[in-house]
PDB file of N, CA and C in Angstrom:
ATOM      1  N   UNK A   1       6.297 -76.715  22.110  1.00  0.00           N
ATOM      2  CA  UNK A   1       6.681 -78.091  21.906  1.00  0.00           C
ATOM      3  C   UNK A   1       7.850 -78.165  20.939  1.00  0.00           C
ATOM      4  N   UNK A   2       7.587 -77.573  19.696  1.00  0.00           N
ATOM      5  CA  UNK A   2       8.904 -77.697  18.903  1.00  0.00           C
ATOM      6  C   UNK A   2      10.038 -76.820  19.580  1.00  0.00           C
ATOM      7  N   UNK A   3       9.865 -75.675  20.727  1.00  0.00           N
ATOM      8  CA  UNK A   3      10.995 -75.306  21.091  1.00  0.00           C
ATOM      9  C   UNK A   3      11.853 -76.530  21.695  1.00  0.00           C
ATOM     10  N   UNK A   4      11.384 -77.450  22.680  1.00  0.00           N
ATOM     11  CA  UNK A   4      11.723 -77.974  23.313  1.00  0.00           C
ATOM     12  C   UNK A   4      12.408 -78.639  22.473  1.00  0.00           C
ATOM     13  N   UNK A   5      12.183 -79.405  21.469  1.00  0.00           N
ATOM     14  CA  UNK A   5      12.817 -80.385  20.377  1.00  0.00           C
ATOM     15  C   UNK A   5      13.844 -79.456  20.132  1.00  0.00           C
ATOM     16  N   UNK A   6      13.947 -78.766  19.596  1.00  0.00           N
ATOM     17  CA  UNK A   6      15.198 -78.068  19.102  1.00  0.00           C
ATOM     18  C   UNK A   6      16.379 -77.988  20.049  1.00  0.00           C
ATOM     19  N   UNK A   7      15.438 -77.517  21.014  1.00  0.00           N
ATOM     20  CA  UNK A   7      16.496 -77.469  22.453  1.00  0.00           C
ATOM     21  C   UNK A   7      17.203 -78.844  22.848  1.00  0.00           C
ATOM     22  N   UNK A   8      16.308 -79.528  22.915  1.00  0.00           N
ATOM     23  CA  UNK A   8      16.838 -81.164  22.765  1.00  0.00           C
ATOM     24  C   UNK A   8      17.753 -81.657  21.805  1.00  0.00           C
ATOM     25  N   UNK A   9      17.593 -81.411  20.748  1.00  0.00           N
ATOM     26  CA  UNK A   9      18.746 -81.514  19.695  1.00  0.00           C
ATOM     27  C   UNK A   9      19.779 -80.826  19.832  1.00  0.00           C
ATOM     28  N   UNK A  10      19.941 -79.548  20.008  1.00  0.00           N
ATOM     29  CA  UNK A  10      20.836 -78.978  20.449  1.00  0.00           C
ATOM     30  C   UNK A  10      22.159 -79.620  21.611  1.00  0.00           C
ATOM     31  N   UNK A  11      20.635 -79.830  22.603  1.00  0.00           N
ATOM     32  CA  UNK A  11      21.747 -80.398  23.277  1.00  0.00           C
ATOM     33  C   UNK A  11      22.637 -81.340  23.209  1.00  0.00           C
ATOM     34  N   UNK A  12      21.774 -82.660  22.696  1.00  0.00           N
ATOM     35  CA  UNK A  12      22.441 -83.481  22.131  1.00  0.00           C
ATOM     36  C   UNK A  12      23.958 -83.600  21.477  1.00  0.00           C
ATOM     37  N   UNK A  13      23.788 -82.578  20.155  1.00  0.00           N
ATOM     38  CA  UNK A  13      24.341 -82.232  19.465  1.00  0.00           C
ATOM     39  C   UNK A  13      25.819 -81.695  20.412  1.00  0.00           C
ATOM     40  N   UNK A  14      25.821 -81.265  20.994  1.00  0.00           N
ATOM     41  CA  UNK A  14      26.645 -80.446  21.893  1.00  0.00           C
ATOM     42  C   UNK A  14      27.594 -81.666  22.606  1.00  0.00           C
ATOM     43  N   UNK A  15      26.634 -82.518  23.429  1.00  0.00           N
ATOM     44  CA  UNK A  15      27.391 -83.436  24.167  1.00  0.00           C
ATOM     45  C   UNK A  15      27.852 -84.563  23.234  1.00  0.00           C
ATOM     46  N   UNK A  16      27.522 -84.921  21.946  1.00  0.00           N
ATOM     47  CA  UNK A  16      28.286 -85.441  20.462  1.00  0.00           C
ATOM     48  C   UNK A  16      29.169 -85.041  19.799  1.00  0.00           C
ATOM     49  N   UNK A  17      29.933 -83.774  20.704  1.00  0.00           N
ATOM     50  CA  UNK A  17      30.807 -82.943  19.606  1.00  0.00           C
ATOM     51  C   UNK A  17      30.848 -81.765  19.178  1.00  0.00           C
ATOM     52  N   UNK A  18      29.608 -81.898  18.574  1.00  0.00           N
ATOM     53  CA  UNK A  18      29.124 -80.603  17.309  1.00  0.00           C
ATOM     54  C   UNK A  18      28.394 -79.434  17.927  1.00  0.00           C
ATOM     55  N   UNK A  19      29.468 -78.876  17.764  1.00  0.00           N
ATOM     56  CA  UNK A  19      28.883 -77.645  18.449  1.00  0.00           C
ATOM     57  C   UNK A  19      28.678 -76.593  17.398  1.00  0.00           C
ATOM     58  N   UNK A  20      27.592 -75.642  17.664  1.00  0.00           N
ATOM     59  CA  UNK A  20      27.422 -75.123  16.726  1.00  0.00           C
ATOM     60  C   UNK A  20      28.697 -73.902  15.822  1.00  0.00           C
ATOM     61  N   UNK A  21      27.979 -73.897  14.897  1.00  0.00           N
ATOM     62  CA  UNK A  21      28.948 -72.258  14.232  1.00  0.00           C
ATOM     63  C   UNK A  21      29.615 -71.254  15.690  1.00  0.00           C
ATOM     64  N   UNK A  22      28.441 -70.386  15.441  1.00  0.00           N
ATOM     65  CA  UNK A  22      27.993 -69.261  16.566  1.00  0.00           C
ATOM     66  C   UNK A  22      28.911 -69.413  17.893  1.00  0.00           C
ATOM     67  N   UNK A  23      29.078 -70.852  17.639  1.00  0.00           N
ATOM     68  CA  UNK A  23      30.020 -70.448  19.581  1.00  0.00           C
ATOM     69  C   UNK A  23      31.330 -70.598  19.312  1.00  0.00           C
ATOM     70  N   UNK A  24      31.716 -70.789  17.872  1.00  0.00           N
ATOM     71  CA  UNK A  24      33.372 -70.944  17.898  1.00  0.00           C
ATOM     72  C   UNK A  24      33.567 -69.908  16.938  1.00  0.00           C
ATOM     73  N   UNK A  25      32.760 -69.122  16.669  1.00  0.00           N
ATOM     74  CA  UNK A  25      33.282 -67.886  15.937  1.00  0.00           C
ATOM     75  C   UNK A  25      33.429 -66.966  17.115  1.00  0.00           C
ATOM     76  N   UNK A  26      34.622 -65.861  17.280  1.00  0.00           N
ATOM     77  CA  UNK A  26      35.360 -65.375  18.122  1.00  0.00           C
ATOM     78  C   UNK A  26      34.755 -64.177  18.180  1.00  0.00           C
ATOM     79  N   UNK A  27      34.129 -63.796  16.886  1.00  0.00           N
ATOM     80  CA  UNK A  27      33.733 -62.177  16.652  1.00  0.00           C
ATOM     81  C   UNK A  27      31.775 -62.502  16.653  1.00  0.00           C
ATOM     82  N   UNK A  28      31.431 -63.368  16.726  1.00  0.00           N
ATOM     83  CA  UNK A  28      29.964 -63.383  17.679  1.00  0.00           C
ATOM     84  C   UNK A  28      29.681 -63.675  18.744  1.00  0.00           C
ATOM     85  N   UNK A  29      30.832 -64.414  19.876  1.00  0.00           N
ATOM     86  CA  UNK A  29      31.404 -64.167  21.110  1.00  0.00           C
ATOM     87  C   UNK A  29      31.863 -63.415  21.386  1.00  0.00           C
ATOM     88  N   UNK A  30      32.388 -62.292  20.977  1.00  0.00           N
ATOM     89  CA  UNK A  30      32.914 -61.364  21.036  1.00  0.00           C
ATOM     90  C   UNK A  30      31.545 -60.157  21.686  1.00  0.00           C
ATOM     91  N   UNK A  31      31.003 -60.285  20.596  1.00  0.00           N
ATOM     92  CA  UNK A  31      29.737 -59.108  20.237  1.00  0.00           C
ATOM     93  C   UNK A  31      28.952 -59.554  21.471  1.00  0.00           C
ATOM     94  N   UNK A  32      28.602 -60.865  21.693  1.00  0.00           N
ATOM     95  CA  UNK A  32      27.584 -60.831  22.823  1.00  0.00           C
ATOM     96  C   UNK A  32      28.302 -60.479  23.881  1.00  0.00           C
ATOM     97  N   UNK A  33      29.517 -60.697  24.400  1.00  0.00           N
ATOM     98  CA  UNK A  33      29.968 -60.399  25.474  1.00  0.00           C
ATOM     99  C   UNK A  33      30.098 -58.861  25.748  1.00  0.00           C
ATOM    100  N   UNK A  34      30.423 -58.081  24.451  1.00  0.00           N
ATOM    101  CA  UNK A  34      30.605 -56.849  24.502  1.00  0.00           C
ATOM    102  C   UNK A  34      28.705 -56.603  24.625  1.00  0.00           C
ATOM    103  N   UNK A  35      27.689 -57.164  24.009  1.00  0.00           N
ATOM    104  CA  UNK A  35      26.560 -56.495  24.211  1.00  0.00           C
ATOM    105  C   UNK A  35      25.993 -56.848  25.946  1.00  0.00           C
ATOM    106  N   UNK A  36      26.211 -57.927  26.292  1.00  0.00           N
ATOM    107  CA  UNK A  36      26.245 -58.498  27.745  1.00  0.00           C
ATOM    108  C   UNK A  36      27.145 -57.165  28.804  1.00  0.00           C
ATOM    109  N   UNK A  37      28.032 -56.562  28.484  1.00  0.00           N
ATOM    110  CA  UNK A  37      28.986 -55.990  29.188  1.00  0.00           C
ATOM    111  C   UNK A  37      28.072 -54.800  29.072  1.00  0.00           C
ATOM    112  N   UNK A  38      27.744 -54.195  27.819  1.00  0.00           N
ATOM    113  CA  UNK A  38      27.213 -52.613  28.066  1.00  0.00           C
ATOM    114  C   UNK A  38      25.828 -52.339  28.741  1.00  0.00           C
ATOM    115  N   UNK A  39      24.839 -53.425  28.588  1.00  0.00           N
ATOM    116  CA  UNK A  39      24.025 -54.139  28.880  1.00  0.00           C
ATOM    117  C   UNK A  39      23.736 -53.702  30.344  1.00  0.00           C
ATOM    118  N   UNK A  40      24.489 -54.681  31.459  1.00  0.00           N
ATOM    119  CA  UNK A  40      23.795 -54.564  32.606  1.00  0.00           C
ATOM    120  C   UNK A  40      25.358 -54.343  33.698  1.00  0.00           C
ATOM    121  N   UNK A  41      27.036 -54.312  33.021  1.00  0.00           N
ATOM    122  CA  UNK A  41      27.777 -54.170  33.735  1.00  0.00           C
ATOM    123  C   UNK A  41      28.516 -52.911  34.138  1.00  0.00           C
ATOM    124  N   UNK A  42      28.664 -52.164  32.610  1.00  0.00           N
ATOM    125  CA  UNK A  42      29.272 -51.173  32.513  1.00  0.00           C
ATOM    126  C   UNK A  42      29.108 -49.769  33.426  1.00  0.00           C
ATOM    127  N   UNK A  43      29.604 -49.066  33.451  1.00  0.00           N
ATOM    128  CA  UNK A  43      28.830 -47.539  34.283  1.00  0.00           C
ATOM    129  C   UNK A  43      28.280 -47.174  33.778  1.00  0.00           C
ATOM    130  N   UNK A  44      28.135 -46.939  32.483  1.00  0.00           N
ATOM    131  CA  UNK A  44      26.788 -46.145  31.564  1.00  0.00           C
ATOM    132  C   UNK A  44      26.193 -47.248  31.172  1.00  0.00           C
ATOM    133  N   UNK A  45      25.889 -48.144  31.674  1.00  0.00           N
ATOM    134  CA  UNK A  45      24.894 -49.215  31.182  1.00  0.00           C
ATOM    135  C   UNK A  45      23.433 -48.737  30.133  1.00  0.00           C
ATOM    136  N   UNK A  46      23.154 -49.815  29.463  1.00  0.00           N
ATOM    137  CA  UNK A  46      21.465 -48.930  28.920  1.00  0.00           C
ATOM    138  C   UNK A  46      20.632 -48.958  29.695  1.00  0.00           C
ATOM    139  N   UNK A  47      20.602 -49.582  31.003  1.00  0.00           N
ATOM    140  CA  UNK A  47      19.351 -49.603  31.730  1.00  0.00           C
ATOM    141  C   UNK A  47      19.572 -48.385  32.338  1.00  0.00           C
ATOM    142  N   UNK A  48      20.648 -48.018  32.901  1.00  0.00           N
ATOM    143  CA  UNK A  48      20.893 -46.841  33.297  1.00  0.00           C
ATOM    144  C   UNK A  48      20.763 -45.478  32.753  1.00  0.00           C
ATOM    145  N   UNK A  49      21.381 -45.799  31.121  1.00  0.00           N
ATOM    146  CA  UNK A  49      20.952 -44.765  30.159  1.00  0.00           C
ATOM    147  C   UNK A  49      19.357 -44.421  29.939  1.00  0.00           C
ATOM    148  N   UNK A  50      18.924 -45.242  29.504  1.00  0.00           N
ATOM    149  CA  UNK A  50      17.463 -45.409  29.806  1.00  0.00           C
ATOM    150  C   UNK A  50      16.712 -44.503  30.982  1.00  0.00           C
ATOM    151  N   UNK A  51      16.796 -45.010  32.165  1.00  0.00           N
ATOM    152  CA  UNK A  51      16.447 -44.444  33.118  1.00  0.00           C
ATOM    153  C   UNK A  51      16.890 -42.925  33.245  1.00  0.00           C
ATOM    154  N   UNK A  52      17.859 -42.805  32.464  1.00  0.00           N
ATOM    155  CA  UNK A  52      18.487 -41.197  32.794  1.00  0.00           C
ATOM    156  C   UNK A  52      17.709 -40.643  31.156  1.00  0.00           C
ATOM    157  N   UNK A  53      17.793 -41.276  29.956  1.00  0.00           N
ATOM    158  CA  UNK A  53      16.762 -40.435  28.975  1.00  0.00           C
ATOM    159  C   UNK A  53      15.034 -40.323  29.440  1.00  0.00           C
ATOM    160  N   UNK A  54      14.575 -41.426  30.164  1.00  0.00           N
ATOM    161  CA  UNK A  54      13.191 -40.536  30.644  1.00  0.00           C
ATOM    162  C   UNK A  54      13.717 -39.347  31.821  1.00  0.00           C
ATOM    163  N   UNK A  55      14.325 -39.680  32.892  1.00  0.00           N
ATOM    164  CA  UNK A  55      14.645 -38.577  33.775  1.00  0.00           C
ATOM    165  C   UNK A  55      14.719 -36.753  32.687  1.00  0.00           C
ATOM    166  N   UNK A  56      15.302 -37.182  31.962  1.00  0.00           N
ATOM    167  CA  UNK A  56      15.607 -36.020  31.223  1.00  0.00           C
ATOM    168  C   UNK A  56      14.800 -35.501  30.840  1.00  0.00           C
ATOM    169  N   UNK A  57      13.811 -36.276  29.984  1.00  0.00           N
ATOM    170  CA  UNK A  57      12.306 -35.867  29.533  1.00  0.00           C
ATOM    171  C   UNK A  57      11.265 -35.263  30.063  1.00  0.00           C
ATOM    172  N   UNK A  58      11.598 -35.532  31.862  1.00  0.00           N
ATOM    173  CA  UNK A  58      10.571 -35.343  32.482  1.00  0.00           C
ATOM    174  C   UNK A  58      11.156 -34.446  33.027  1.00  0.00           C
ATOM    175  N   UNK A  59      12.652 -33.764  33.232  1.00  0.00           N
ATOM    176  CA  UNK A  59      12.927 -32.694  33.663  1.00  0.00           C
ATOM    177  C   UNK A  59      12.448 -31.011  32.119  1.00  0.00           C
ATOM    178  N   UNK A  60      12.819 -31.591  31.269  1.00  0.00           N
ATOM    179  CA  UNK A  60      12.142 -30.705  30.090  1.00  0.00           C
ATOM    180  C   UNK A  60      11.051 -30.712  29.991  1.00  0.00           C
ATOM    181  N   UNK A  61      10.497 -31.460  30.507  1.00  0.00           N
ATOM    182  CA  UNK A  61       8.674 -30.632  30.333  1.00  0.00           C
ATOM    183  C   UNK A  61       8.695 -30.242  31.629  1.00  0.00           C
ATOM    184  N   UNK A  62       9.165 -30.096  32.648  1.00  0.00           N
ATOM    185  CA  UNK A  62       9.523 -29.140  34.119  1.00  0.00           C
ATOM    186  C   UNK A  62       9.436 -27.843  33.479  1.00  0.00           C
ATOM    187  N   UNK A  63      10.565 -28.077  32.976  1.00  0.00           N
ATOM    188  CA  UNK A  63      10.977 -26.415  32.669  1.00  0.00           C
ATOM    189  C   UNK A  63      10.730 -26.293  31.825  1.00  0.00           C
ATOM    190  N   UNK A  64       9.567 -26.488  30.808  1.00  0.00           N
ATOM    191  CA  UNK A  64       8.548 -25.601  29.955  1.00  0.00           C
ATOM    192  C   UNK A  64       7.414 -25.379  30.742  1.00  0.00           C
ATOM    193  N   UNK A  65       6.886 -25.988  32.002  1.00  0.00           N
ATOM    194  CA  UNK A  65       5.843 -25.893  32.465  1.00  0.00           C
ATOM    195  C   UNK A  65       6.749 -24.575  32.902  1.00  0.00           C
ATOM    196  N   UNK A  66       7.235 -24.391  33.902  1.00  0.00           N
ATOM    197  CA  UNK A  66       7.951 -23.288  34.733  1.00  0.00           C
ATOM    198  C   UNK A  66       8.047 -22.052  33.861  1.00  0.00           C
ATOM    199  N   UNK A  67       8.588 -22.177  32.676  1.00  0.00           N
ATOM    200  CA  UNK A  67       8.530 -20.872  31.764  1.00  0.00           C
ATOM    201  C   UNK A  67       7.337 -20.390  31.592  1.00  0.00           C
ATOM    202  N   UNK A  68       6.000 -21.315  30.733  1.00  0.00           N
ATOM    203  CA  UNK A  68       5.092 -21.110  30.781  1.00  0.00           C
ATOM    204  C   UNK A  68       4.298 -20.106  32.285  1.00  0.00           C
ATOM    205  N   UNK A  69       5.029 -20.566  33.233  1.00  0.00           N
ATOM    206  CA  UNK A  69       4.340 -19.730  34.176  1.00  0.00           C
ATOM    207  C   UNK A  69       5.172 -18.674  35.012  1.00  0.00           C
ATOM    208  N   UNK A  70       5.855 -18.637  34.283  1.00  0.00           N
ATOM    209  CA  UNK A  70       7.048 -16.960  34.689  1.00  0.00           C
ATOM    210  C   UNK A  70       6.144 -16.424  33.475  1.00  0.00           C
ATOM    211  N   UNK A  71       6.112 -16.679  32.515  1.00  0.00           N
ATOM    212  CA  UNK A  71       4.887 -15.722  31.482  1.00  0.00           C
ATOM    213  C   UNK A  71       4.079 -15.221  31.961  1.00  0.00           C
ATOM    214  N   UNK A  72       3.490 -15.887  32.651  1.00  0.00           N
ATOM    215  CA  UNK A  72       2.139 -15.838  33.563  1.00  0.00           C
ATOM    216  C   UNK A  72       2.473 -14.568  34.146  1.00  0.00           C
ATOM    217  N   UNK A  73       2.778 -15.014  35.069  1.00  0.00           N
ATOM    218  CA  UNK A  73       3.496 -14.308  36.531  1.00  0.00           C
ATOM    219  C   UNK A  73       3.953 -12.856  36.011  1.00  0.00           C
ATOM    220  N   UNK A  74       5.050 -12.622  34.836  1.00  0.00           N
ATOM    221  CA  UNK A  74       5.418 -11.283  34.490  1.00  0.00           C
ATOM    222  C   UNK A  74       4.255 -10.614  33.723  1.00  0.00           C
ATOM    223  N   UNK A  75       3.234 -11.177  33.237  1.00  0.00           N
ATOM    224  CA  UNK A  75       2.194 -10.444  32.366  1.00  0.00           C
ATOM    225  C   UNK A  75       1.443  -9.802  33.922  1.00  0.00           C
ATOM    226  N   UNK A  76       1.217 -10.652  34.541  1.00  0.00           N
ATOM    227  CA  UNK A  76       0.104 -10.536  36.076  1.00  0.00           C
ATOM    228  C   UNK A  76       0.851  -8.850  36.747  1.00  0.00           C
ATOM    229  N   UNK A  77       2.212  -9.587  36.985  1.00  0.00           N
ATOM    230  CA  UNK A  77       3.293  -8.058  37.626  1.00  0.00           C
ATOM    231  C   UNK A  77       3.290  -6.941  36.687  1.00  0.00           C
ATOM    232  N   UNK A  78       3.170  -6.878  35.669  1.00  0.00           N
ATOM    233  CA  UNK A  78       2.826  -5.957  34.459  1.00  0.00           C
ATOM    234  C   UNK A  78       1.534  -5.568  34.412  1.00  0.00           C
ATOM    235  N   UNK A  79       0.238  -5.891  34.661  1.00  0.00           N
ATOM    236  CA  UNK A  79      -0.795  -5.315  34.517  1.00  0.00           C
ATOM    237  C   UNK A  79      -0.755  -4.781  35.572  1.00  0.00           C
ATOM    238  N   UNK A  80      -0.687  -5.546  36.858  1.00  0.00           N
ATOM    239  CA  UNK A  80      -0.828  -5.009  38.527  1.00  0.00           C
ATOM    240  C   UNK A  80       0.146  -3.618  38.911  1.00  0.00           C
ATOM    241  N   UNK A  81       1.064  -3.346  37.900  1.00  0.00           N
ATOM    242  CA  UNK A  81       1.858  -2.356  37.710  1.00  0.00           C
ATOM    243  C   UNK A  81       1.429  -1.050  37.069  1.00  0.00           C
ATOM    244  N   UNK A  82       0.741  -1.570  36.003  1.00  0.00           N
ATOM    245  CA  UNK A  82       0.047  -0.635  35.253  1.00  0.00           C
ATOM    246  C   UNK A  82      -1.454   0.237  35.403  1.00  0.00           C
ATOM    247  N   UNK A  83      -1.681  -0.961  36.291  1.00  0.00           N
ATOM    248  CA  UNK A  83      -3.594  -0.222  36.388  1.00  0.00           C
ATOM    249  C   UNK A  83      -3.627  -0.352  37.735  1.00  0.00           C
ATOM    250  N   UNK A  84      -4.183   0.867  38.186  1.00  0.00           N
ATOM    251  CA  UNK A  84      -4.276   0.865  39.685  1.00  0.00           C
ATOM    252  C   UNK A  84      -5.686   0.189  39.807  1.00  0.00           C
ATOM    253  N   UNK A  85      -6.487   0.204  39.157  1.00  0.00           N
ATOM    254  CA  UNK A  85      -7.486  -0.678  40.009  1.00  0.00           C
ATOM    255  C   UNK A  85      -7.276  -2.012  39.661  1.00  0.00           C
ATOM    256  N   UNK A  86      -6.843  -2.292  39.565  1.00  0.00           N
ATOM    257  CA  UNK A  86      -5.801  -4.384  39.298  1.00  0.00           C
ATOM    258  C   UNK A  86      -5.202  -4.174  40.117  1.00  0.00           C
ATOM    259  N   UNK A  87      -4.570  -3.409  40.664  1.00  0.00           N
ATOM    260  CA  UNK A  87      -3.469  -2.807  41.907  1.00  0.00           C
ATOM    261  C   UNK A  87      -4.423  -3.329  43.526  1.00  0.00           C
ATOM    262  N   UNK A  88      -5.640  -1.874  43.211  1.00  0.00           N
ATOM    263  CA  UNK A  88      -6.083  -1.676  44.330  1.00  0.00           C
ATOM    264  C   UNK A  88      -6.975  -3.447  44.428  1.00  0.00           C
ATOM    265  N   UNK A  89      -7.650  -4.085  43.775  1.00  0.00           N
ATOM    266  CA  UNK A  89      -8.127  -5.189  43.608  1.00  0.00           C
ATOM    267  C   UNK A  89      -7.295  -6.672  44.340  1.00  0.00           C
ATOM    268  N   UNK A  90      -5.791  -6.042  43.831  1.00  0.00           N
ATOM    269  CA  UNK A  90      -5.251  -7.496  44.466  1.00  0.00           C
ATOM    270  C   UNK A  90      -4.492  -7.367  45.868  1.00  0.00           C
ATOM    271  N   UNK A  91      -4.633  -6.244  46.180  1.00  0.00           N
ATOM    272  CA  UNK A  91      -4.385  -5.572  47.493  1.00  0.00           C
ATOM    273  C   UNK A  91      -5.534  -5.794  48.585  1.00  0.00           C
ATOM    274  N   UNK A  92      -6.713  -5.818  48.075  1.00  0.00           N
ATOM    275  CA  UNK A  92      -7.805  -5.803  48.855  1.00  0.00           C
ATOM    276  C   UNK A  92      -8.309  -7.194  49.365  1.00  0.00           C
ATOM    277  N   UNK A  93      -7.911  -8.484  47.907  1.00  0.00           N
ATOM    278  CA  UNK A  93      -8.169 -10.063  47.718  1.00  0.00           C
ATOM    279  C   UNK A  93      -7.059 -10.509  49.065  1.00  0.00           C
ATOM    280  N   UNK A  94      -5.935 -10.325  48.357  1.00  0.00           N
ATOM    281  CA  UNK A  94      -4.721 -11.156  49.062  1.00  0.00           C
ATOM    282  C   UNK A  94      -4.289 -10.216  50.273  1.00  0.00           C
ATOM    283  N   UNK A  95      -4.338  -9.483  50.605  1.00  0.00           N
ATOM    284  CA  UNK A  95      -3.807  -8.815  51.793  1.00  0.00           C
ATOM    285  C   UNK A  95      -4.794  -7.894  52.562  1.00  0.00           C
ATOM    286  N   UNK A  96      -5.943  -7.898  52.590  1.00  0.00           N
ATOM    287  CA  UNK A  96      -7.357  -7.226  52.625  1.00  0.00           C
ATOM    288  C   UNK A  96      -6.993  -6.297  53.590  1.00  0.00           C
ATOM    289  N   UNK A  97      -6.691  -5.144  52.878  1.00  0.00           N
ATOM    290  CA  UNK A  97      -6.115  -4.043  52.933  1.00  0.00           C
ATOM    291  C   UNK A  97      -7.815  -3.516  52.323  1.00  0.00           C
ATOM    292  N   UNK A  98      -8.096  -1.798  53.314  1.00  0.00           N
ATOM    293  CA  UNK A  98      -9.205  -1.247  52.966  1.00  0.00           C
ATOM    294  C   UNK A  98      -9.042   0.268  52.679  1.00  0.00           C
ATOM    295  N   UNK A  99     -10.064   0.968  52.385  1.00  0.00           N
ATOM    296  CA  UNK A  99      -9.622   2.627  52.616  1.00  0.00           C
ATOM    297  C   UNK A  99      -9.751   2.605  54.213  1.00  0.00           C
ATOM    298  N   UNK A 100      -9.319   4.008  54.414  1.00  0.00           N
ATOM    299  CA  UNK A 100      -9.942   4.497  55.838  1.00  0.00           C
ATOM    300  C   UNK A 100     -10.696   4.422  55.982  1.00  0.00           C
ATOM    301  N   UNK A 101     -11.936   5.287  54.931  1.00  0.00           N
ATOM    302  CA  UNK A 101     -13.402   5.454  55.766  1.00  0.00           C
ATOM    303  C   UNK A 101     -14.515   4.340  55.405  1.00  0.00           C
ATOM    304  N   UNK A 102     -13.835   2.480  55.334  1.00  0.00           N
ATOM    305  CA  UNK A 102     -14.406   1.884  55.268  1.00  0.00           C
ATOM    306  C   UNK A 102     -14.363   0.640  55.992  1.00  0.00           C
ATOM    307  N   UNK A 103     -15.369  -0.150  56.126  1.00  0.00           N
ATOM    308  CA  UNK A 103     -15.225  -1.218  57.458  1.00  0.00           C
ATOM    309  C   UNK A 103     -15.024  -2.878  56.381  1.00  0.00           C
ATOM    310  N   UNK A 104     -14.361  -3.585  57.083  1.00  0.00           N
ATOM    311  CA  UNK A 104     -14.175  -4.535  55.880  1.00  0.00           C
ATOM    312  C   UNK A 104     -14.539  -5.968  56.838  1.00  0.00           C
ATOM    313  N   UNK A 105     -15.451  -6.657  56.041  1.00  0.00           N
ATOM    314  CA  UNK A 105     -15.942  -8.169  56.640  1.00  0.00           C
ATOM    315  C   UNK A 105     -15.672  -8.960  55.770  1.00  0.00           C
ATOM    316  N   UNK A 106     -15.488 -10.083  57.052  1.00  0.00           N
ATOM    317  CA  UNK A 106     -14.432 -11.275  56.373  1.00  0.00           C
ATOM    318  C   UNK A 106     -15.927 -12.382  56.545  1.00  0.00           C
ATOM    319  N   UNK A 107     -16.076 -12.851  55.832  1.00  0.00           N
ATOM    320  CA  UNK A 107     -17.053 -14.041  55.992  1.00  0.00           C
ATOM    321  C   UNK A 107     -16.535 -15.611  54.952  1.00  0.00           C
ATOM    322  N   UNK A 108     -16.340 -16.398  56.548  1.00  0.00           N
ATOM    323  CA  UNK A 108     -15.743 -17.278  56.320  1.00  0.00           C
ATOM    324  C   UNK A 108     -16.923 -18.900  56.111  1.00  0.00           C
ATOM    325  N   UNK A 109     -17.160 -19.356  54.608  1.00  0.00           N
ATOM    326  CA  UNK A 109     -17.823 -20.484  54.841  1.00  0.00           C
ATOM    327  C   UNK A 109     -18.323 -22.285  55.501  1.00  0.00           C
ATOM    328  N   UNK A 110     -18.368 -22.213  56.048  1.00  0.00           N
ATOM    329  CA  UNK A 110     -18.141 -23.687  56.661  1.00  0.00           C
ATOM    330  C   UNK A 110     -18.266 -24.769  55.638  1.00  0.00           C
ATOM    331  N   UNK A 111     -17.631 -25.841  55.669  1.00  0.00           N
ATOM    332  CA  UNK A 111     -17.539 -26.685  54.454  1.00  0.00           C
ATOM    333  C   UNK A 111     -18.526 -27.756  55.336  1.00  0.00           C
ATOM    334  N   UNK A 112     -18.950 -28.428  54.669  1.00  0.00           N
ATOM    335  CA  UNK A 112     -20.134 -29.520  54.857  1.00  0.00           C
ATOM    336  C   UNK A 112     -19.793 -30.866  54.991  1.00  0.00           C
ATOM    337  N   UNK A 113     -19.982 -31.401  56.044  1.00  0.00           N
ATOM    338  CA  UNK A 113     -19.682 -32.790  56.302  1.00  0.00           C
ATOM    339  C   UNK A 113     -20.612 -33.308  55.117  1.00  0.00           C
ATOM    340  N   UNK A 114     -20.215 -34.846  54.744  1.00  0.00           N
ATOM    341  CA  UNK A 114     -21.251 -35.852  54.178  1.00  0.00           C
ATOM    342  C   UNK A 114     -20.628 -36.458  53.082  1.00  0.00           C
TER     343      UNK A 114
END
């Protein structure tokens, strides 16, 4: 309610003449137009900036997740390198690879409706 009054006076005020400070000073017309311009017109706008500092954020925790798992990955290629039965183990899981003088069964579970 008191916005409205103010606003009302204002206006008033306006179509009487009196206009305020703020719109005939050159260098706070100035500033809004320049903050209006970087705002929503410019090429590097802030909404744009914005949108490109989360983009960024979310590409850096990418690539700490990704490092984190080349760690992984070279410790895994490093043991599987080193110990033949980690060797013979992931040879047998992922590529079921057997000796000769042994017979190898695959038993596959049925998943359950419901």
């Amino acid at each position: 309610m008191a916005k409205k009054n103010k606003l009302k006076k204002l206006l008033v005020n306006i179509r009487n003449g009196n206009i305020p400070w703020y719109t005939k000073n050159k260098y706070v017309l100035a500033s809004v137009l320049f903050l209006v311009w970087l705002t929503f017109f410019d090429r590097n706008n802030l909404i744009d900036q914005y949108k490109l500092h989360t983009q960024l954020s979310d590409l850096r925790s990418k690539k700490e997740y990704y490092a984190d798992q080349i760690k992984i990955v070279k410790q895994e290629k490093q043991e599987l390198f080193t110990n033949m039965a980690s060797l013979e183990k992931f040879a047998r899981e992922h590529y079921m690879m057997k000796k000769v003088n042994e017979d190898l069964f695959v038993i596959v579970s049925e998943k359950k409706k419901g």
